[in-house]
Protein backbone atom coordinates (compact mmCIF):
# COMPACT_ATOMS: atom_id res chain seq x y z
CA UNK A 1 66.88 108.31 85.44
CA UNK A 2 65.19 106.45 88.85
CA UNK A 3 67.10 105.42 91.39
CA UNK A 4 69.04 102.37 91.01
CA UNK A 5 71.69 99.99 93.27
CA UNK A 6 74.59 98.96 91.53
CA UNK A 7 77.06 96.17 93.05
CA UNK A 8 80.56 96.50 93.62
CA UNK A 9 82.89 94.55 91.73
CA UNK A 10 85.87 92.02 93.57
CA UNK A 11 88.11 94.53 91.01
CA UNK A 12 87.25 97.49 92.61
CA UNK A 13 88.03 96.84 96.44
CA UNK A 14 89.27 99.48 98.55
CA UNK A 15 88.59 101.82 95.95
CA UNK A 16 86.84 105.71 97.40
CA UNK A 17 83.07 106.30 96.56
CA UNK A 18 83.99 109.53 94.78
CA UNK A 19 86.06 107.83 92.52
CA UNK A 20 83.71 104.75 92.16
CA UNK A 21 81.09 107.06 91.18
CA UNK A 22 82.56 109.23 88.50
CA UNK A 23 84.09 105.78 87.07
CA UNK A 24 80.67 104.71 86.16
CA UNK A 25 79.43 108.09 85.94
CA UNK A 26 82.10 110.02 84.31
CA UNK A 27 79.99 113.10 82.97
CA UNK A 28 79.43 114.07 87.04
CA UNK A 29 81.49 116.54 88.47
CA UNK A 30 83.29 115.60 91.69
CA UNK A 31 81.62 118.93 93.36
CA UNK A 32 78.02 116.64 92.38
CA UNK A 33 79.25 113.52 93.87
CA UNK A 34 80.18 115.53 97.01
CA UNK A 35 76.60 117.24 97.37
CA UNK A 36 75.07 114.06 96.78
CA UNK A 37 76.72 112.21 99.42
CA UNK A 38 76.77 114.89 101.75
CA UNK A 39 72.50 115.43 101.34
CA UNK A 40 72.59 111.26 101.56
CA UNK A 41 71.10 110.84 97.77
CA UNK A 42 74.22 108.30 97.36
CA UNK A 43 74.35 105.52 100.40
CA UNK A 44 76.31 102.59 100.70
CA UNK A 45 74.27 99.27 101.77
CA UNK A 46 71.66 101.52 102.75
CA UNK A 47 73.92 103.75 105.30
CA UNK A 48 75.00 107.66 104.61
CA UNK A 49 78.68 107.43 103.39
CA UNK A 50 81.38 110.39 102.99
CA UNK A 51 82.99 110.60 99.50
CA UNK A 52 86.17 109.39 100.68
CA UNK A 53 84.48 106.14 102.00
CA UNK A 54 86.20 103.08 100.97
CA UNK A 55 84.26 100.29 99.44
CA UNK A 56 84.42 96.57 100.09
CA UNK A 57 83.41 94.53 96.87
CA UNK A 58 79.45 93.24 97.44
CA UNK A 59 78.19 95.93 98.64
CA UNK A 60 75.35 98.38 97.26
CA UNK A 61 75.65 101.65 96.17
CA UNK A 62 72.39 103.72 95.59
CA UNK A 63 72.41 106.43 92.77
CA UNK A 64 69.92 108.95 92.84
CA UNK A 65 68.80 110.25 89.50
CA UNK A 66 71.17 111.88 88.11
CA UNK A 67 71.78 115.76 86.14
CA UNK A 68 72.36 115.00 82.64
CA UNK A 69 76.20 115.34 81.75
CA UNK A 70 77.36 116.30 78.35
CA UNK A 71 77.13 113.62 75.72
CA UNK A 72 80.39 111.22 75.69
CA UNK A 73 82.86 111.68 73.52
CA UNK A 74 83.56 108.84 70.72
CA UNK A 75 86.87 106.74 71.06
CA UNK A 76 89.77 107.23 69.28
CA UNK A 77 90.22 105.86 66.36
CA UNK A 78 94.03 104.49 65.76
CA UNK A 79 95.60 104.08 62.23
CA UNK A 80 96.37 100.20 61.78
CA UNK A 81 100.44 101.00 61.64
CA UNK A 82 100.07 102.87 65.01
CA UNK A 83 97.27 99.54 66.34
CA UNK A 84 99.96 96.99 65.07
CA UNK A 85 102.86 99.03 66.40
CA UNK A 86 101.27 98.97 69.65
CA UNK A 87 100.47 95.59 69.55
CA UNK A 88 104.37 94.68 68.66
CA UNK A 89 105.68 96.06 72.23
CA UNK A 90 103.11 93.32 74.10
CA UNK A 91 105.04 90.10 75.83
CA UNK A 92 102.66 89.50 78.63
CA UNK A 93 98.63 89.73 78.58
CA UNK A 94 95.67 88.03 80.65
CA UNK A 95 92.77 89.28 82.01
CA UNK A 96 94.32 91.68 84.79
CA UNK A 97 97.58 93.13 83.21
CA UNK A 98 99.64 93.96 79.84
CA UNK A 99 103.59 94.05 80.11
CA UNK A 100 104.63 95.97 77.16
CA UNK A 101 108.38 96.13 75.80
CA UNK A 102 108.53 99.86 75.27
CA UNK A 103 111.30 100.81 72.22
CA UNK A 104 114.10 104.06 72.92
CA UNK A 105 112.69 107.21 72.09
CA UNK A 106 108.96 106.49 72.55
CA UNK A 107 107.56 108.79 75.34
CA UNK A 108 105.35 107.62 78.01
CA UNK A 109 102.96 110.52 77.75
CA UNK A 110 102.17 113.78 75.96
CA UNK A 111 103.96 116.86 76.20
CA UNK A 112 105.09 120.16 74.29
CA UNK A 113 105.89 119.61 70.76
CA UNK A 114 105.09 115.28 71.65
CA UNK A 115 102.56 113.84 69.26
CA UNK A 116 103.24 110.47 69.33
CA UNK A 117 103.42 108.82 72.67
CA UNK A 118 102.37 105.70 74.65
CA UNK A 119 99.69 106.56 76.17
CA UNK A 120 97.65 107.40 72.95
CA UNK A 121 98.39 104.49 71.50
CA UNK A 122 96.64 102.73 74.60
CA UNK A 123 93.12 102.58 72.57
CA UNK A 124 94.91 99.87 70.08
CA UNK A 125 95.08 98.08 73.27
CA UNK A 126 92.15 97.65 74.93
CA UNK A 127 91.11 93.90 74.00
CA UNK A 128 87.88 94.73 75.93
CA UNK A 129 85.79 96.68 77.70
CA UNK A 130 88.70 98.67 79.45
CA UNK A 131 91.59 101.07 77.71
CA UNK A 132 94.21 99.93 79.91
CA UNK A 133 95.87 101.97 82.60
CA UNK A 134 99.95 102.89 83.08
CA UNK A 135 100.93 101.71 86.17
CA UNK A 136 104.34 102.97 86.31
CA UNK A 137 107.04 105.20 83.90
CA UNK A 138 110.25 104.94 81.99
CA UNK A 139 111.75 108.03 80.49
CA UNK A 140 111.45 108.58 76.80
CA UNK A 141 114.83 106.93 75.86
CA UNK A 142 114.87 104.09 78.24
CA UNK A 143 113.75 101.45 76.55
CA UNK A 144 112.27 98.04 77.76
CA UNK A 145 109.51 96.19 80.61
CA UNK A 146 106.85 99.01 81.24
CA UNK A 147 103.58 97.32 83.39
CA UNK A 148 99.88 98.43 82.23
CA UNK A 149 96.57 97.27 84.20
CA UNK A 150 93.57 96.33 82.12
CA UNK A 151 90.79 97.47 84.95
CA UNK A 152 91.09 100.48 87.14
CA UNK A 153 90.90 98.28 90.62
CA UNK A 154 94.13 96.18 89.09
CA UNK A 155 95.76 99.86 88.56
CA UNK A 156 95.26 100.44 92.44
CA UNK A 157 96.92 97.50 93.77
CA UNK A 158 99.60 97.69 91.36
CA UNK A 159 100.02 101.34 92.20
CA UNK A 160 100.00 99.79 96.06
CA UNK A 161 102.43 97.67 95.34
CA UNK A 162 105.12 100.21 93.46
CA UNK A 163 104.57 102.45 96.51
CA UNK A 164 105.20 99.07 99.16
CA UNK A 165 108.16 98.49 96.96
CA UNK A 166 107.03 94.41 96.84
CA UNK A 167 107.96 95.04 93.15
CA UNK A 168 111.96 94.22 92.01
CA UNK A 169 112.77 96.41 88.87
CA UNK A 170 116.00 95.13 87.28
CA UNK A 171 117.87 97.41 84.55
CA UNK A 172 120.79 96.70 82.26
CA UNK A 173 123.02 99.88 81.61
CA UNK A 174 126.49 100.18 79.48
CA UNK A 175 128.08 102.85 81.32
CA UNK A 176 131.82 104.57 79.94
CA UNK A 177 133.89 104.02 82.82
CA UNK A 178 134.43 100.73 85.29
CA UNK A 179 132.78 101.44 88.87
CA UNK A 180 134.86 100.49 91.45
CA UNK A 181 134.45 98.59 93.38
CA UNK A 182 132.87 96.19 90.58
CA UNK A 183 129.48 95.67 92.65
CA UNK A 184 128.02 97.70 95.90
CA UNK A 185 124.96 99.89 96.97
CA UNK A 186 124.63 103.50 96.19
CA UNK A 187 122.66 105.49 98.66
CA UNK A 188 122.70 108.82 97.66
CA UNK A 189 120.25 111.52 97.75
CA UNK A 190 118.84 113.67 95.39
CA UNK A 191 117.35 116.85 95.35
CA UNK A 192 115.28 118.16 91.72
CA UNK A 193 117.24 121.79 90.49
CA UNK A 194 114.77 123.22 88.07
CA UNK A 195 116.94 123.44 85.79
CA UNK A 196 116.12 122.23 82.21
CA UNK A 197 119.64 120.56 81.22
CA UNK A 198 120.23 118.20 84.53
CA UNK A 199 116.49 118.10 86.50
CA UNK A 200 118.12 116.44 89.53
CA UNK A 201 121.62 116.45 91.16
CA UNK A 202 123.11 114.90 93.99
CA UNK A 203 121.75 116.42 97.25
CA UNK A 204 124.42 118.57 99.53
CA UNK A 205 123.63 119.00 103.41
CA UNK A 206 121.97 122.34 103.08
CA UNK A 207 119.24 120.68 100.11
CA UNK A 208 115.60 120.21 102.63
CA UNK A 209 113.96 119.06 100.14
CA UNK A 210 116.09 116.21 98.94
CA UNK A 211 114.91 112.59 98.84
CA UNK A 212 116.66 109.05 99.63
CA UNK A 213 117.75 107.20 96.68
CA UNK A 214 119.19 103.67 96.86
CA UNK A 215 120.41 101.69 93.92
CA UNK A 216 122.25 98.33 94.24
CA UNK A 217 124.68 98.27 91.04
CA UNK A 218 126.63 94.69 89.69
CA UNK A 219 129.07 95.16 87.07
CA UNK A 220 128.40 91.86 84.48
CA UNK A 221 130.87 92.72 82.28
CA UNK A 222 133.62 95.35 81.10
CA UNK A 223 135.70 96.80 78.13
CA UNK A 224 139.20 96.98 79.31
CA UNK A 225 138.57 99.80 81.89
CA UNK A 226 136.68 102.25 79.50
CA UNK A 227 133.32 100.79 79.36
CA UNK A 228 131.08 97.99 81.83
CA UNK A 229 128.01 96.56 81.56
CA UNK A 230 125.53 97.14 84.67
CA UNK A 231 122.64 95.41 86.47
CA UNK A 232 121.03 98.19 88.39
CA UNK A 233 118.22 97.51 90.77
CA UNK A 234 116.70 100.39 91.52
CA UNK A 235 115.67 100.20 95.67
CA UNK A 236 113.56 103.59 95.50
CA UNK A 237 112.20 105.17 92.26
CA UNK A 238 113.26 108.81 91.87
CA UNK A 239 113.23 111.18 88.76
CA UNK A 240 116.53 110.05 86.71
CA UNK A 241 117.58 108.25 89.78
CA UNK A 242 120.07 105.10 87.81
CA UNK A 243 121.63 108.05 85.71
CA UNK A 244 122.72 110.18 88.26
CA UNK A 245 123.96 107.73 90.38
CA UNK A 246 126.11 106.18 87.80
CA UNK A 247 127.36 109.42 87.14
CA UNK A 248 127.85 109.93 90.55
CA UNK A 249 130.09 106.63 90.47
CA UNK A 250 132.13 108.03 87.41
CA UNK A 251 130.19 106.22 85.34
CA UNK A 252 127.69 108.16 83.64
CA UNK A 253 125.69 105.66 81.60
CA UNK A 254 126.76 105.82 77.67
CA UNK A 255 124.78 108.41 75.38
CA UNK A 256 123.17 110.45 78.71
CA UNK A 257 124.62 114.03 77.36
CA UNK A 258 122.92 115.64 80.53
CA UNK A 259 124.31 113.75 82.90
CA UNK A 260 127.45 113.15 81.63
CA UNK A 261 130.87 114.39 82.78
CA UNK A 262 132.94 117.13 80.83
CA UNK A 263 136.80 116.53 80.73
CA UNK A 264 139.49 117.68 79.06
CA UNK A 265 140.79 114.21 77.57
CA UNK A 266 143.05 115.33 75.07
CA UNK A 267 144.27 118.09 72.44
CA UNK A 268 140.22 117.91 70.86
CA UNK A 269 139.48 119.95 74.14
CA UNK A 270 136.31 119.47 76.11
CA UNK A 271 134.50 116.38 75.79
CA UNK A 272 131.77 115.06 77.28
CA UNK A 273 132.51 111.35 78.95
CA UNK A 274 128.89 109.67 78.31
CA UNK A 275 129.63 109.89 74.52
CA UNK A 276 131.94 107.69 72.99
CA UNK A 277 133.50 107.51 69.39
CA UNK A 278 132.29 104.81 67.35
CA UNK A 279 129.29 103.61 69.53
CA UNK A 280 125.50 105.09 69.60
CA UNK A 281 124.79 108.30 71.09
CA UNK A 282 121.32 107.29 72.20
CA UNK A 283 120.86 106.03 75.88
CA UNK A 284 122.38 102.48 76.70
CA UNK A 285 119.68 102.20 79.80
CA UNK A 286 117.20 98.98 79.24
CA UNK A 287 114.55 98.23 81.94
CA UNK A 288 115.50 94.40 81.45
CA UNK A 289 112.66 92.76 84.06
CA UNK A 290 109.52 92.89 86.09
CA UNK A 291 108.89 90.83 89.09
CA UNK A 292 106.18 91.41 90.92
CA UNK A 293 102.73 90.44 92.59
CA UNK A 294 100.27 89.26 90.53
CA UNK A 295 96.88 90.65 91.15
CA UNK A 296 94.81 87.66 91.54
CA UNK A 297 98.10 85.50 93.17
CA UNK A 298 101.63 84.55 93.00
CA UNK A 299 103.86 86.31 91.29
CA UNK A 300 104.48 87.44 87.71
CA UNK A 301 108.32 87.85 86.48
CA UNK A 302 108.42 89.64 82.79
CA UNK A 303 111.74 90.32 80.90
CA UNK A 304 112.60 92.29 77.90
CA UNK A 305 115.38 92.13 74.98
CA UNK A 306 117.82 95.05 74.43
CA UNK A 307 116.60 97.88 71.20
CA UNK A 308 118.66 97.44 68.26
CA UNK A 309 121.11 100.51 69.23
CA UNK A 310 122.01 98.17 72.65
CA UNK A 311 122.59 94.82 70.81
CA UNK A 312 125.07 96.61 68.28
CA UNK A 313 127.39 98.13 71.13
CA UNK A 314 126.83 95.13 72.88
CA UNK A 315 128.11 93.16 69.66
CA UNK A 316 131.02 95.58 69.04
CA UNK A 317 132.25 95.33 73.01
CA UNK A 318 131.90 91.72 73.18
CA UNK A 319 129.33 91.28 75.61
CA UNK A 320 127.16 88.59 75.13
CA UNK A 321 123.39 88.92 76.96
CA UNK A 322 121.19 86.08 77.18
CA UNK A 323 117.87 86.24 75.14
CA UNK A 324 114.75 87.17 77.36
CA UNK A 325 112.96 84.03 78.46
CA UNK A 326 109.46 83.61 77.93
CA UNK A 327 107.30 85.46 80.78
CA UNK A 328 106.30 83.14 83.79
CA UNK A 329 103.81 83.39 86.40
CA UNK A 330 104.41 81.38 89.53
């Protein structure tokens, strides 16, 4: 390979060198891209540049010839029921993003004993040159509006914007018990236990490595005073964050077994108060909308119906949610 000068793209603004290079160049080793910079083989509009340099789209990168990498390995290839599954979850695409409605139960990513999971289904969405990127997480049995990027500099700002919190997450929860009062602001921190059956807990005073957690909680609707129907907006984004403060209200959200409440409600013994005779066991927690900036201007507001398991204890309570409007950009 010569040297050559390669351009860089309006998509990938503010992004580092080092990860600009082993985008295009994905069989070099970071330790190469250092050495390379730091001996000034790689140079930015004709200037020495660190690795951590930040580009500015327009301007030239050189690339020295470069050691020969192991061959690439081939793509994926999906089975059409897993490609059309994927395809199912997709109420928003352009050229920038994907807003997928995710279904209860599907994980987000690999794991232990996980075979099937989001992110390897990504490959049946592509729809060009890019597999697209996850932007941000819901737990395997919340179900509903989960953001992808289609290029990696649209993952960035996304990713910025998450972290500036210029992104309004809005989630619908049945939870078995009636918060009082009906609407307010939970600011309460949390702290992560290690243990396996309830990861995070409410934070005491002597916790240092506990984090703020804010959730602003309206009550649309309730079941005499056993069971309500929550908006949650989520102000920070912690690790099981909406379930442990509804607990924490005495409301743990219906079918959460780990974060629900034992008491001793009658002669049966023992029981615990996030599972409820009659309706689903699974989790009643439904990431309902996305609003946010769109990367190329304005803003982008996405919403998602409830999973089947939802609309039934919906239908047996009474409650009556309004369909998901179409997704509009503004």
């Amino acid at each position: 390979m010569s040297v050559a000068t390669r351009l860089v793209s309006d998509d990938e603004a503010d992004i580092r060198l080092d990860r600009w290079f082993r985008r295009h160049f994905p069989a070099v080793t970071q330790g190469i891209v250092q050495k390379l910079c730091r001996t000034g083989q790689v140079r930015v509009d004709g200037r020495r540049a660190e690795a951590a340099t930040r580009l500015a789209p327009g301007q030239a990168v050189r690339i020295p010839p470069l050691p020969e990498g192991p061959a690439p390995r081939p793509l994926p290839v999906l089975d059409p029921r897993t490609r059309l599954d994927a395809e199912a979850m997709v109420l928003w695409r352009d050229e920038q993003v994907l807003v997928l409605n995710k279904p209860a139960g599907l994980p987000v990513q690999g794991g232990p004993g996980i075979t099937r999971h989001l992110d390897g289904m990504l490959e049946g969405l592509r729809f060009g040159e890019d597999r697209p990127r996850l932007v941000h997480r819901l737990d395997r049995d919340t179900s509903g509006v989960l953001l992808l990027a289609r290029t990696p500099g649209v993952a960035a700002r996304l990713a910025a914007a998450f972290r500036g919190r210029e992104v309004e997450k809005t989630y619908w929860a049945v939870v078995a018990g009636r918060p009082v009062p009906p609407q307010g602001t939970i600011d309460r921190d949390l702290v992560r236990t290690g243990r396996r059956e309830d990861r995070v807990a409410l934070a005491g005073p002597e916790d240092e490595d506990s984090v703020r957690a804010v959730t602003a909680y309206r009550t649309l609707d309730h079941a005499a005073r056993k069971l309500a129907w929550l908006e949650l907006s989520p102000l920070t984004g912690r690790t099981h964050q909406l379930r442990v403060h509804c607990a924490a209200l005495g409301a743990p959200i219906l079918g959460d077994a780990r974060y629900g409440t034992l008491r001793n409600t009658d002669e049966r013994g023992l029981r615990n108060s996030a599972l409820v005779e009659g309706l689903s066991d699974r989790l009643h927690l439904h990431a309902r909308a996305l609003l946010l900036p769109h990367p190329v201007g304005g803003t982008l507001r996405v919403e998602a119906d409830l999973p089947p398991h939802m609309r039934e204890t919906f239908a047996t309570l009474g409650f009556a949610a309004p369909p998901a409007p179409p997704p509009r950009r503004t």
